[in-house]
PDB file of N, CA and C in Angstrom:
ATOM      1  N   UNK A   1     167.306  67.481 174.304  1.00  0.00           N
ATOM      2  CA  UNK A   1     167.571  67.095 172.937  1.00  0.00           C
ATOM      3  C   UNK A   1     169.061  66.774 172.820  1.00  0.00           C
ATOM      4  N   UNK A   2     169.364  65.709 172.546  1.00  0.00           N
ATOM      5  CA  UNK A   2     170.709  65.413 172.154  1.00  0.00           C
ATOM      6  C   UNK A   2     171.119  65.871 170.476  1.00  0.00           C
ATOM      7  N   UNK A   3     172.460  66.133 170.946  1.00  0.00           N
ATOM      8  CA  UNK A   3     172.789  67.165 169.699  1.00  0.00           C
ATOM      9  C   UNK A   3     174.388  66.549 169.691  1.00  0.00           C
ATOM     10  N   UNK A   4     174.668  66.265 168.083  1.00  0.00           N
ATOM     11  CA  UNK A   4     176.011  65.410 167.511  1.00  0.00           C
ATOM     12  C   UNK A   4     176.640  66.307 166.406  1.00  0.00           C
ATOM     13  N   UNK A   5     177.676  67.429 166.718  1.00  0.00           N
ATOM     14  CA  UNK A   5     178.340  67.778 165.528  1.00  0.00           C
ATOM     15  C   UNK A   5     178.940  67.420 164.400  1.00  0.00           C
ATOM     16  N   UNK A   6     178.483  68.381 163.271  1.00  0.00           N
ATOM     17  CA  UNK A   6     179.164  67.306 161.939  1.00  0.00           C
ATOM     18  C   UNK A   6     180.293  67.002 161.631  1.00  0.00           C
ATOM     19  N   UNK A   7     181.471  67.302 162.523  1.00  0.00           N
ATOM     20  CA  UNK A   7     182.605  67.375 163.001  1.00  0.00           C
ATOM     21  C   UNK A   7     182.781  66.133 163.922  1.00  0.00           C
ATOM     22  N   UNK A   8     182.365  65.836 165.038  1.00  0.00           N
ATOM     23  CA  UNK A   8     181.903  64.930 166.090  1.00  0.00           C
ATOM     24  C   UNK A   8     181.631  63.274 165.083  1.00  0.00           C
ATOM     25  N   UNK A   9     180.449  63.774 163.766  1.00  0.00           N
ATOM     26  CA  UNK A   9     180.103  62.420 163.452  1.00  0.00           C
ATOM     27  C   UNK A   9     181.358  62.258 162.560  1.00  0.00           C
ATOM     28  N   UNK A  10     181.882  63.292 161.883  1.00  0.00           N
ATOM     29  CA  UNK A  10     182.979  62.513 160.699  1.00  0.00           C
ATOM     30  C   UNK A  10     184.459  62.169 161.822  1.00  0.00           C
ATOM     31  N   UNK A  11     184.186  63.022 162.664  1.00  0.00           N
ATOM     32  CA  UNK A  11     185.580  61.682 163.178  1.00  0.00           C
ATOM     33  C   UNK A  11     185.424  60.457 163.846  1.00  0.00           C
ATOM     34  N   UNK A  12     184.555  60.685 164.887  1.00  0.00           N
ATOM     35  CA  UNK A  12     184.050  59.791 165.539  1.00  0.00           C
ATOM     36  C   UNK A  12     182.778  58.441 164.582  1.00  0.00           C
ATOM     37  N   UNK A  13     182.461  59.089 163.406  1.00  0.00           N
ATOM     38  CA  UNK A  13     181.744  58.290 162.910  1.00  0.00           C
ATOM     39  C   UNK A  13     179.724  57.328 163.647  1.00  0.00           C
ATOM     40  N   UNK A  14     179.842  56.265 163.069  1.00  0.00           N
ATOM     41  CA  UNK A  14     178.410  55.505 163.507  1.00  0.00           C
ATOM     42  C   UNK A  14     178.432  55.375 165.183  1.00  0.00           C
ATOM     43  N   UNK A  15     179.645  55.042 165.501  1.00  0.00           N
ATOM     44  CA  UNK A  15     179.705  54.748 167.040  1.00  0.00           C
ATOM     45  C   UNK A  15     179.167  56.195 167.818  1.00  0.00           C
ATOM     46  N   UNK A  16     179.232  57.361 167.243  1.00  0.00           N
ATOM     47  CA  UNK A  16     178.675  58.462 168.014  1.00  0.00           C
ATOM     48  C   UNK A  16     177.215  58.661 167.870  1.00  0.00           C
ATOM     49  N   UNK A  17     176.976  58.144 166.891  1.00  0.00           N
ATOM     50  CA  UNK A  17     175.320  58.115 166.464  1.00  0.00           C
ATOM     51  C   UNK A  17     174.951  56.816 167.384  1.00  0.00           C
ATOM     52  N   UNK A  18     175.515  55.603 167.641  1.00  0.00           N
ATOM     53  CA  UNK A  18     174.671  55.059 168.787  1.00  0.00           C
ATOM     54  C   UNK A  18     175.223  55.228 170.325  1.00  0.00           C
ATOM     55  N   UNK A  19     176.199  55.471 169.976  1.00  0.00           N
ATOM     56  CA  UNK A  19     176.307  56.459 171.639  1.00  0.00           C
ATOM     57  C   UNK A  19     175.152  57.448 172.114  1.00  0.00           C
ATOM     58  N   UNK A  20     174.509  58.340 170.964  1.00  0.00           N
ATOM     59  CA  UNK A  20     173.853  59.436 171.013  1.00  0.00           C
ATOM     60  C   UNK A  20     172.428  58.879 171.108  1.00  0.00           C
ATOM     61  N   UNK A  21     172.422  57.729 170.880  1.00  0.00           N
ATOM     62  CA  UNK A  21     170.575  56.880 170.491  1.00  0.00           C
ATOM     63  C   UNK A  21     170.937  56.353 171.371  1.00  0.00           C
ATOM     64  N   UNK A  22     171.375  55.569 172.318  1.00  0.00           N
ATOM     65  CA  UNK A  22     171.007  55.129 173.569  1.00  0.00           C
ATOM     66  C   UNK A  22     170.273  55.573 174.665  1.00  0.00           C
ATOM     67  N   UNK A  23     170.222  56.808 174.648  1.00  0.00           N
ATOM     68  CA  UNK A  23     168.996  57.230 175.728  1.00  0.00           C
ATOM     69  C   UNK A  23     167.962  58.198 175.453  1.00  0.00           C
ATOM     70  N   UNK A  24     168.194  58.547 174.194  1.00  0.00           N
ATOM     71  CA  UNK A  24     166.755  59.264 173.481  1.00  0.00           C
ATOM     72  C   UNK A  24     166.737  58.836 171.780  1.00  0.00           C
ATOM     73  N   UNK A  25     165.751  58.901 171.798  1.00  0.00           N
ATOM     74  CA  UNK A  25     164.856  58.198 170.266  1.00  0.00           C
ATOM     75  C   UNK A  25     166.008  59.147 169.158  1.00  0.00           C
ATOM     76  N   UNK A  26     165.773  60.208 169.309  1.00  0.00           N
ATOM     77  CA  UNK A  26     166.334  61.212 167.919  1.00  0.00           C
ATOM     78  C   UNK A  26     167.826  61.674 168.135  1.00  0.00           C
ATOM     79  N   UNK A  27     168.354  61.735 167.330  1.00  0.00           N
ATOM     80  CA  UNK A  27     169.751  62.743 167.486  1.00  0.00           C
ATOM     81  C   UNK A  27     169.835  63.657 166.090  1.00  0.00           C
ATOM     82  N   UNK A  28     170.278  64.864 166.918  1.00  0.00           N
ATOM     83  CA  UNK A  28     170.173  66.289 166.177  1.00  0.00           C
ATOM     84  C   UNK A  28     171.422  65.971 165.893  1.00  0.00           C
ATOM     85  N   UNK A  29     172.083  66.580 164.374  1.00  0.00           N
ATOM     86  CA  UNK A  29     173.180  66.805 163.651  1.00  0.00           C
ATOM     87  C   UNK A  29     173.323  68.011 163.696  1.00  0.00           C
ATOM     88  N   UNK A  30     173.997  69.036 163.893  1.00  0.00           N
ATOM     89  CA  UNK A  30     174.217  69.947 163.822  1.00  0.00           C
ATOM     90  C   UNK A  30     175.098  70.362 162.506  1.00  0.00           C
ATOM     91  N   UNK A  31     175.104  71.420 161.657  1.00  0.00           N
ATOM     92  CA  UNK A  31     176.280  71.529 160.706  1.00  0.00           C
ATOM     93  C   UNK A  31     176.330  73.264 160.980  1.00  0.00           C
ATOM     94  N   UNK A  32     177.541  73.404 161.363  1.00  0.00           N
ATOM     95  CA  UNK A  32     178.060  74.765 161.857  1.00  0.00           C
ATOM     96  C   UNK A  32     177.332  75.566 162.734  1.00  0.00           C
ATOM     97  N   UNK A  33     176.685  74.970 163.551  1.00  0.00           N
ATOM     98  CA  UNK A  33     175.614  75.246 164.392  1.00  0.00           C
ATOM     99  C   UNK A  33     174.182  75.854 164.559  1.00  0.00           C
ATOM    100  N   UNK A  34     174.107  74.884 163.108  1.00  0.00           N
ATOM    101  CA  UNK A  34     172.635  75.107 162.786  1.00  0.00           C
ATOM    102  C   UNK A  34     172.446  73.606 162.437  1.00  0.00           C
ATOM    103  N   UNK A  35     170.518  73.302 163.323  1.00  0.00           N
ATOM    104  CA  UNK A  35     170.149  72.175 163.487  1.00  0.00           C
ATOM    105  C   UNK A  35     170.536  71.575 162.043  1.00  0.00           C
ATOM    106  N   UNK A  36     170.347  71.168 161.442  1.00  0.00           N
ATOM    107  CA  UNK A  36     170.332  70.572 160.196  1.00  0.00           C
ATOM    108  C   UNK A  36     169.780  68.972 159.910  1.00  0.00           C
ATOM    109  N   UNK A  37     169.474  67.797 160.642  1.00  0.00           N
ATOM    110  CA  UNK A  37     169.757  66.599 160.353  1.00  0.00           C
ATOM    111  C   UNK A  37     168.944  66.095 161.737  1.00  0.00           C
ATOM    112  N   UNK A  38     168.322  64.981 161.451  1.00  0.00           N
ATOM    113  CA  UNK A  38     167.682  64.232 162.716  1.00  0.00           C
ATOM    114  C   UNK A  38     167.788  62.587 162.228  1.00  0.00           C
ATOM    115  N   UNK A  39     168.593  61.952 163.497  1.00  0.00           N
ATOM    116  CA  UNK A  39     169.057  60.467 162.876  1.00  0.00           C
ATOM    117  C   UNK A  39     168.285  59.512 164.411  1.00  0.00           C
ATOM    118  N   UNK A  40     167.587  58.759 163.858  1.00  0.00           N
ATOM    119  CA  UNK A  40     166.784  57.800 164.689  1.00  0.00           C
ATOM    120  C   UNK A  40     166.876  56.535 163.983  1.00  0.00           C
ATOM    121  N   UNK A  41     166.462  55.233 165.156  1.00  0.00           N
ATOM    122  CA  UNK A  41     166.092  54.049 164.776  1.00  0.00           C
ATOM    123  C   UNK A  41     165.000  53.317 163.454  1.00  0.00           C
ATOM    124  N   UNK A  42     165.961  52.731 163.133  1.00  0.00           N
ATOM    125  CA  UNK A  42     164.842  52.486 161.952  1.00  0.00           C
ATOM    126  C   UNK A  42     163.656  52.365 162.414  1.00  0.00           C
ATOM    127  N   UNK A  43     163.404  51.232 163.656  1.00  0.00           N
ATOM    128  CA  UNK A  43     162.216  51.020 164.253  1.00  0.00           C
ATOM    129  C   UNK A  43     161.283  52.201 164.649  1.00  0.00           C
ATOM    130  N   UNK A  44     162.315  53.257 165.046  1.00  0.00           N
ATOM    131  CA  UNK A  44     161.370  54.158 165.456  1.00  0.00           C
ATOM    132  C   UNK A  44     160.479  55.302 164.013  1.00  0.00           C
ATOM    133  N   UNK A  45     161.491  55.242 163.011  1.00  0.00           N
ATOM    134  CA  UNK A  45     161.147  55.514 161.635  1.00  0.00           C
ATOM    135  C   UNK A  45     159.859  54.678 161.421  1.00  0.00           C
ATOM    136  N   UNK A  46     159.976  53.402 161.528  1.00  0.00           N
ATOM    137  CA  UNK A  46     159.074  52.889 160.812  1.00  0.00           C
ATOM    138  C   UNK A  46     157.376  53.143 161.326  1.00  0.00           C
ATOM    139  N   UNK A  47     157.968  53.535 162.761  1.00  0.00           N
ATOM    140  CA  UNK A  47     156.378  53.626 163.573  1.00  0.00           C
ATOM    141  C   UNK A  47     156.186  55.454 163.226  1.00  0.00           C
ATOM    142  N   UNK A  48     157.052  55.776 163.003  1.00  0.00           N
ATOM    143  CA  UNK A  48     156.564  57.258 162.620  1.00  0.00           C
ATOM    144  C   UNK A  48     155.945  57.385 161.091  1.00  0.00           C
ATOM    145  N   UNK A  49     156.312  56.818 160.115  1.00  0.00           N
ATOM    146  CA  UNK A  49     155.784  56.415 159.121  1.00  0.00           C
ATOM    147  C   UNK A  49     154.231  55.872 158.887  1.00  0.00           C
ATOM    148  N   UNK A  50     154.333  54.348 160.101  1.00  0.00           N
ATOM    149  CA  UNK A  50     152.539  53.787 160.403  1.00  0.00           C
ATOM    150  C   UNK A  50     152.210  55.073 160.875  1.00  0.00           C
ATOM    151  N   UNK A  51     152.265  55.807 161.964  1.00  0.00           N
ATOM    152  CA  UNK A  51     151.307  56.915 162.601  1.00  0.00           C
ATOM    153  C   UNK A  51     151.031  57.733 161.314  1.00  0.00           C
ATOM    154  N   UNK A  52     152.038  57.997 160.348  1.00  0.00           N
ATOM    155  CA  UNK A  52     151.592  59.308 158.962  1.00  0.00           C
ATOM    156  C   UNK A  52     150.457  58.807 158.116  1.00  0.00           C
ATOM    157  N   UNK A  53     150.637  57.591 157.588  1.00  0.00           N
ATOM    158  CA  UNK A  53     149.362  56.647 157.079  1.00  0.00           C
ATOM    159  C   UNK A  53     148.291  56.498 157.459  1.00  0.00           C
ATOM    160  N   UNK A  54     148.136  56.104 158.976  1.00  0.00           N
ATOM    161  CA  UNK A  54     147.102  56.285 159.670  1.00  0.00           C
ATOM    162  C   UNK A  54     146.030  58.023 159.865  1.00  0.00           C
ATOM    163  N   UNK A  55     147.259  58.341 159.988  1.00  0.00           N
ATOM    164  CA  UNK A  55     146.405  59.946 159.573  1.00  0.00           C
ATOM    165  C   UNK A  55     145.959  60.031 158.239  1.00  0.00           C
ATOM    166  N   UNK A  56     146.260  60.020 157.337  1.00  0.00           N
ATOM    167  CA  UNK A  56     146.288  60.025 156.179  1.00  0.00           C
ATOM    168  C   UNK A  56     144.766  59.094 155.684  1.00  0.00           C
ATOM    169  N   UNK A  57     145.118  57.899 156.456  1.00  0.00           N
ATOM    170  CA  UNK A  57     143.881  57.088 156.096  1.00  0.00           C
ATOM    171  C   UNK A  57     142.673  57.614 156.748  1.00  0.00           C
ATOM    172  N   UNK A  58     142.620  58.247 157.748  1.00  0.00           N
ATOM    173  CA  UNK A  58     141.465  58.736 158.707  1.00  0.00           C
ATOM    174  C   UNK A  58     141.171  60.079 158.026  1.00  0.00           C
ATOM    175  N   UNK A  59     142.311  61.086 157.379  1.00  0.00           N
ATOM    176  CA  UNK A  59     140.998  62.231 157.080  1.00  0.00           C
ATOM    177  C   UNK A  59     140.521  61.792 155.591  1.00  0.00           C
ATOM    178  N   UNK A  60     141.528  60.973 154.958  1.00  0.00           N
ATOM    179  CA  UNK A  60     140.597  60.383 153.439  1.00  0.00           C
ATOM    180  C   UNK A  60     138.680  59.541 154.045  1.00  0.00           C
ATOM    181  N   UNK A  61     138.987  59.126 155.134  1.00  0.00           N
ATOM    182  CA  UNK A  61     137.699  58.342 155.700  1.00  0.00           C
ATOM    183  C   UNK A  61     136.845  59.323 156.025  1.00  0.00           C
ATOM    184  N   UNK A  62     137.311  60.621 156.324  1.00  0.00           N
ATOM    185  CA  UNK A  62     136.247  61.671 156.963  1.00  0.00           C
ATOM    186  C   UNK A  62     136.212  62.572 155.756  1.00  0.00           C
ATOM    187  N   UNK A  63     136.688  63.099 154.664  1.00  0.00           N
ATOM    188  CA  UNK A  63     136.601  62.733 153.566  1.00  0.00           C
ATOM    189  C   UNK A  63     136.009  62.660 152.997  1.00  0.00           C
ATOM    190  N   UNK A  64     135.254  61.385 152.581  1.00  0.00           N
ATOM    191  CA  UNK A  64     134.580  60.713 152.092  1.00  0.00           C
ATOM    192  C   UNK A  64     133.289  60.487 152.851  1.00  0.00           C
ATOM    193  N   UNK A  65     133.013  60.115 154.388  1.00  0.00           N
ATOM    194  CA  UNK A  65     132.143  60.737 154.511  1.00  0.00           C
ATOM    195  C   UNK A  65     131.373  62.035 154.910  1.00  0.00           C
ATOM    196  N   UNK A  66     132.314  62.837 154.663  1.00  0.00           N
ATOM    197  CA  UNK A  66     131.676  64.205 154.544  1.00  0.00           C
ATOM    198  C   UNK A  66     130.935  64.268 152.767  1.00  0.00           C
ATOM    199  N   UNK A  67     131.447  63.631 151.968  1.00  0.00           N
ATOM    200  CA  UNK A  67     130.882  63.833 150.441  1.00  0.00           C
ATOM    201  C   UNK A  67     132.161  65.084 149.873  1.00  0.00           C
ATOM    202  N   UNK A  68     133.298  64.609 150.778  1.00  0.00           N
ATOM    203  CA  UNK A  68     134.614  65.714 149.912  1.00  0.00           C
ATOM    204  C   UNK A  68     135.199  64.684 149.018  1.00  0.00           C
ATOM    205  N   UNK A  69     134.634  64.577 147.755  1.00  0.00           N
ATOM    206  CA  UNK A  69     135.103  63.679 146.715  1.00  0.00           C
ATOM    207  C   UNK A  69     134.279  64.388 145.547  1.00  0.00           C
ATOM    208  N   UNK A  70     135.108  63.312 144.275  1.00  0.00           N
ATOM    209  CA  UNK A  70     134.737  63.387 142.830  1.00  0.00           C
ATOM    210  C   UNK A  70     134.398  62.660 141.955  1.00  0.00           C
ATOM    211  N   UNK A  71     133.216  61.830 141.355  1.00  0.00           N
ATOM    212  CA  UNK A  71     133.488  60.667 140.804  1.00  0.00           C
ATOM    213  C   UNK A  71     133.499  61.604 139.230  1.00  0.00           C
ATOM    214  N   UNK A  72     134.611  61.003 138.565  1.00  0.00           N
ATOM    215  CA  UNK A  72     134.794  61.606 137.197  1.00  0.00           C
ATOM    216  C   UNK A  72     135.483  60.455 136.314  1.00  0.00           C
ATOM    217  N   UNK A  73     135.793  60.147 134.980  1.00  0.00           N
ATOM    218  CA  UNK A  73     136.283  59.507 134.319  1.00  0.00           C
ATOM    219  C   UNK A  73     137.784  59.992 134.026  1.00  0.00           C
ATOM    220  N   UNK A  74     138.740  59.172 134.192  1.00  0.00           N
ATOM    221  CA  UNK A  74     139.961  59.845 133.631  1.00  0.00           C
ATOM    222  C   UNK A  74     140.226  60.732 132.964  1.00  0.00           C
ATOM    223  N   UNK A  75     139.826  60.775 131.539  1.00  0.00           N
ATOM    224  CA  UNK A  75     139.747  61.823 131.187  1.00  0.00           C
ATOM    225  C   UNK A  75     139.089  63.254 131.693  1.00  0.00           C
ATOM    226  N   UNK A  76     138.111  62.704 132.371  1.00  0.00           N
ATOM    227  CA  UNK A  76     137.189  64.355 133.022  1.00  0.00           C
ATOM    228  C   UNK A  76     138.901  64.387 133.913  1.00  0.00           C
ATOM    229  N   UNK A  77     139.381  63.890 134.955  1.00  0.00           N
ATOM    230  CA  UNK A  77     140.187  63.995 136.000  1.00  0.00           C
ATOM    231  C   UNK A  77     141.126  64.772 135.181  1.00  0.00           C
ATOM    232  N   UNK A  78     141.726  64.052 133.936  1.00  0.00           N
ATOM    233  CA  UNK A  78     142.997  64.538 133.820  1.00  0.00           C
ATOM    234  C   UNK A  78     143.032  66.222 133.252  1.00  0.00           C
ATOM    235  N   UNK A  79     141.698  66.335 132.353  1.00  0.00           N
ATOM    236  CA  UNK A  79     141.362  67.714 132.020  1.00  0.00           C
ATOM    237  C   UNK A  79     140.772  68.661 133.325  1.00  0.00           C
ATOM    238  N   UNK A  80     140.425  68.506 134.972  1.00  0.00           N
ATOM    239  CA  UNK A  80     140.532  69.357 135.932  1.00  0.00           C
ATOM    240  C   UNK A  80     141.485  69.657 135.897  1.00  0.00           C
ATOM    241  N   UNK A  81     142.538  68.483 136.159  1.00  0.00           N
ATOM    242  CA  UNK A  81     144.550  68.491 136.633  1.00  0.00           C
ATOM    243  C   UNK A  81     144.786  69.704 135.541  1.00  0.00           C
ATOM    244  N   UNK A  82     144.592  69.630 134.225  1.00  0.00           N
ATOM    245  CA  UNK A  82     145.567  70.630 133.609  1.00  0.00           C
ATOM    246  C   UNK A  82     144.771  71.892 133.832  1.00  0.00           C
ATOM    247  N   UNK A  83     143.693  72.105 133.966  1.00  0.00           N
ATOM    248  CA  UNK A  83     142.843  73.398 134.379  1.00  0.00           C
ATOM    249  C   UNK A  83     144.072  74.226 135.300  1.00  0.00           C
ATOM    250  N   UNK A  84     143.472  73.331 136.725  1.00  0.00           N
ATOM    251  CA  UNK A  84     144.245  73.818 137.803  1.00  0.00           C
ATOM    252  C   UNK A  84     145.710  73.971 137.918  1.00  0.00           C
ATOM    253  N   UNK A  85     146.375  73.788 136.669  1.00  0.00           N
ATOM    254  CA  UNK A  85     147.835  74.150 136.518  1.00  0.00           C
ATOM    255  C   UNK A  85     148.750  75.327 136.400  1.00  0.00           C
TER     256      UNK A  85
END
């Protein structure tokens, strides 16, 4: 795991953050030596993002066909929501 102090990035600045992304995806920030911060490629953001959706879309699909749903009218919906409040 590559690891960039918060000391390290404010002097050294962006150039240490792609010094630090050149040979692994993530870089750990450290602030007083506790992890704190994880700085990656947008690109690689963006595919971590598609993979969360994709999950997301697959257990709503299993879900649904299991029969884990509700068909209700707004109003029925919005009077569960304040139930369960």
């Amino acid at each position: 795991m590559n690891i960039l102090t918060a000391n390290a990035l404010k002097t050294r600045g962006v150039s240490a953050v792609e010094e630090g992304l050149k040979h692994e995806d993530e870089l750990v920030i450290s602030v007083r030596g506790q992890q704190r911060y994880v700085v990656m490629a947008i690109e690689k953001y963006n595919q971590l993002r598609e993979l969360e959706l994709a999950a997301a879309i697959a257990e709503t699909r299993a879900d649904y066909a299991a029969g884990r749903y509700t068909t209700e009218t707004v109003a029925e919906h919005m009077q569960r929501v304040k139930r369960n409040d």
